[in-house]
C-alpha atoms as a PDB file:
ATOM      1  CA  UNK A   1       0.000   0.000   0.000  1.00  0.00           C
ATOM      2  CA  UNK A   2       1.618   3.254  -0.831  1.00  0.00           C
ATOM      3  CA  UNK A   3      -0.684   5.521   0.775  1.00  0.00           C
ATOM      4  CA  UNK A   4      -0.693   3.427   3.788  1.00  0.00           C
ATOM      5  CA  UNK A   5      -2.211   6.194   6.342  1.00  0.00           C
ATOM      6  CA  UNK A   6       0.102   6.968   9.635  1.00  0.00           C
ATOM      7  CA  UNK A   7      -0.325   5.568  12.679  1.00  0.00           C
ATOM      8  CA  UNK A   8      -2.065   9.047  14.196  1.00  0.00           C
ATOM      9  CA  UNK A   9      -4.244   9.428  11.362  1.00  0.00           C
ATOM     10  CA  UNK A  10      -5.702   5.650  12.116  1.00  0.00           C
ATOM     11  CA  UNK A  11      -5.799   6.695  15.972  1.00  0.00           C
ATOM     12  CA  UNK A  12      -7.685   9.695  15.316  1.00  0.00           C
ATOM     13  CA  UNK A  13     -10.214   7.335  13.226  1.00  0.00           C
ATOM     14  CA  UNK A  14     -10.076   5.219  16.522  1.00  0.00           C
ATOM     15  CA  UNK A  15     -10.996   8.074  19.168  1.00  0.00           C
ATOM     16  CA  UNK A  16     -13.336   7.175  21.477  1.00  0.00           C
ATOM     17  CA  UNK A  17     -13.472   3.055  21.050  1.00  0.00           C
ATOM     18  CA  UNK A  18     -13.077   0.616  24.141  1.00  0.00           C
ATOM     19  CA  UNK A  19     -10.867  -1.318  24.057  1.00  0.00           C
ATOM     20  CA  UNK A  20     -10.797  -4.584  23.221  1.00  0.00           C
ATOM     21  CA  UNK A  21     -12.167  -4.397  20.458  1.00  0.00           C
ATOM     22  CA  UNK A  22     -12.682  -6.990  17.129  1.00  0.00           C
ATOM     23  CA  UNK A  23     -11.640  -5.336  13.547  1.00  0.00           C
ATOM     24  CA  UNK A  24     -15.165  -4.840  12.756  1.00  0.00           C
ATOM     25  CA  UNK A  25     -15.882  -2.612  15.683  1.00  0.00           C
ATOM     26  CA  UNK A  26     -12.387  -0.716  14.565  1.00  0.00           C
ATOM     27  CA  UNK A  27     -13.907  -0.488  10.991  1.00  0.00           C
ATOM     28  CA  UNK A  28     -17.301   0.370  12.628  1.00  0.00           C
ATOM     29  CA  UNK A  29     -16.150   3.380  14.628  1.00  0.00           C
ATOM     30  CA  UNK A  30     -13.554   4.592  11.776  1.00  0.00           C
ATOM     31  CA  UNK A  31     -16.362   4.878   9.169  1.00  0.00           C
ATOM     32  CA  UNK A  32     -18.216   6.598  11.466  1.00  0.00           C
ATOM     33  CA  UNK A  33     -15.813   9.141  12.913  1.00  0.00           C
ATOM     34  CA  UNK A  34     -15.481   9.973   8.968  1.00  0.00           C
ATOM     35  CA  UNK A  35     -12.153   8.301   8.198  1.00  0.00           C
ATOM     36  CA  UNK A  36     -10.907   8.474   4.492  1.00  0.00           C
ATOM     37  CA  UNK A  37     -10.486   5.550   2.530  1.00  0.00           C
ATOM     38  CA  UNK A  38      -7.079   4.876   3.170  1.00  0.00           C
ATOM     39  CA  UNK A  39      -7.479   4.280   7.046  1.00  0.00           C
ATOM     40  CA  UNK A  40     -10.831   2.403   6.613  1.00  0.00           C
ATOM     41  CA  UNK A  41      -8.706   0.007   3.599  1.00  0.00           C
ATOM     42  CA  UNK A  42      -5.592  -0.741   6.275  1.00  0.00           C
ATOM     43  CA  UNK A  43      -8.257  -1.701   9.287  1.00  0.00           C
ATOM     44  CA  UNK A  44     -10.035  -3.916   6.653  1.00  0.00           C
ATOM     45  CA  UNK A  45      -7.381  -5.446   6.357  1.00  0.00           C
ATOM     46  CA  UNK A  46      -5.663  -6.337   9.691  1.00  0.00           C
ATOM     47  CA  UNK A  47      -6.384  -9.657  10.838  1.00  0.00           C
ATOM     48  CA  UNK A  48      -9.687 -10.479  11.880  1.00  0.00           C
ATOM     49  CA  UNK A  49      -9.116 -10.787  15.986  1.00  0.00           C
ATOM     50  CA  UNK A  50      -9.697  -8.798  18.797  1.00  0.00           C
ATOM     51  CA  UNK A  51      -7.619  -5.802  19.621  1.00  0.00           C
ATOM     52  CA  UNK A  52      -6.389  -4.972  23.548  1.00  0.00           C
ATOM     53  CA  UNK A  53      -4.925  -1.520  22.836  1.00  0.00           C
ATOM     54  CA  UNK A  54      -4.351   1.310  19.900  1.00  0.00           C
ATOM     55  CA  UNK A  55      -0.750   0.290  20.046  1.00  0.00           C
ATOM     56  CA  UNK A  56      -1.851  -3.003  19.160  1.00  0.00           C
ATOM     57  CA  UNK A  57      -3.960  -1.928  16.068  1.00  0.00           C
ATOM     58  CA  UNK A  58      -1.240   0.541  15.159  1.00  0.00           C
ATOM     59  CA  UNK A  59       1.582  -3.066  15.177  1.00  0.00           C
ATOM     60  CA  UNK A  60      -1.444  -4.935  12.979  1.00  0.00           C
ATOM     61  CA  UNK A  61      -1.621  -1.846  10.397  1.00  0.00           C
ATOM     62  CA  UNK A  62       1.846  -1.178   9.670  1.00  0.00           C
ATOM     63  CA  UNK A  63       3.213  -5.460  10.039  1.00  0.00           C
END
């Protein structure tokens, strides 16, 4: 991905989630917060599990 989004932009897309959450809650709350399409592509795309922190998300985005 070459417009892979950085790690602040996909935490601002994040704000406001509990944590843990599953990658469809984390797609949930980034399309509703408004997030363009290059955050909502990279959380689609993180394996489907469940998430214990935004560092966690943030290691699943950019591995």
């Amino acid at each position: 991905m070459a417009d892979s989004p950085s790690p602040i932009d996909i935490q601002k897309a994040l704000g406001g989630i509990s944590y843990p959450a599953s990658r469809e809650d984390l797609v949930n709350n980034a399309e509703n917060s408004g997030a363009d399409d290059s955050v909502l592509e990279a959380l689609r795309n993180i394996p489907d599990q469940e998430y214990e922190s935004p560092a966690d998300v943030s290691k699943a985005v950019s591995g």
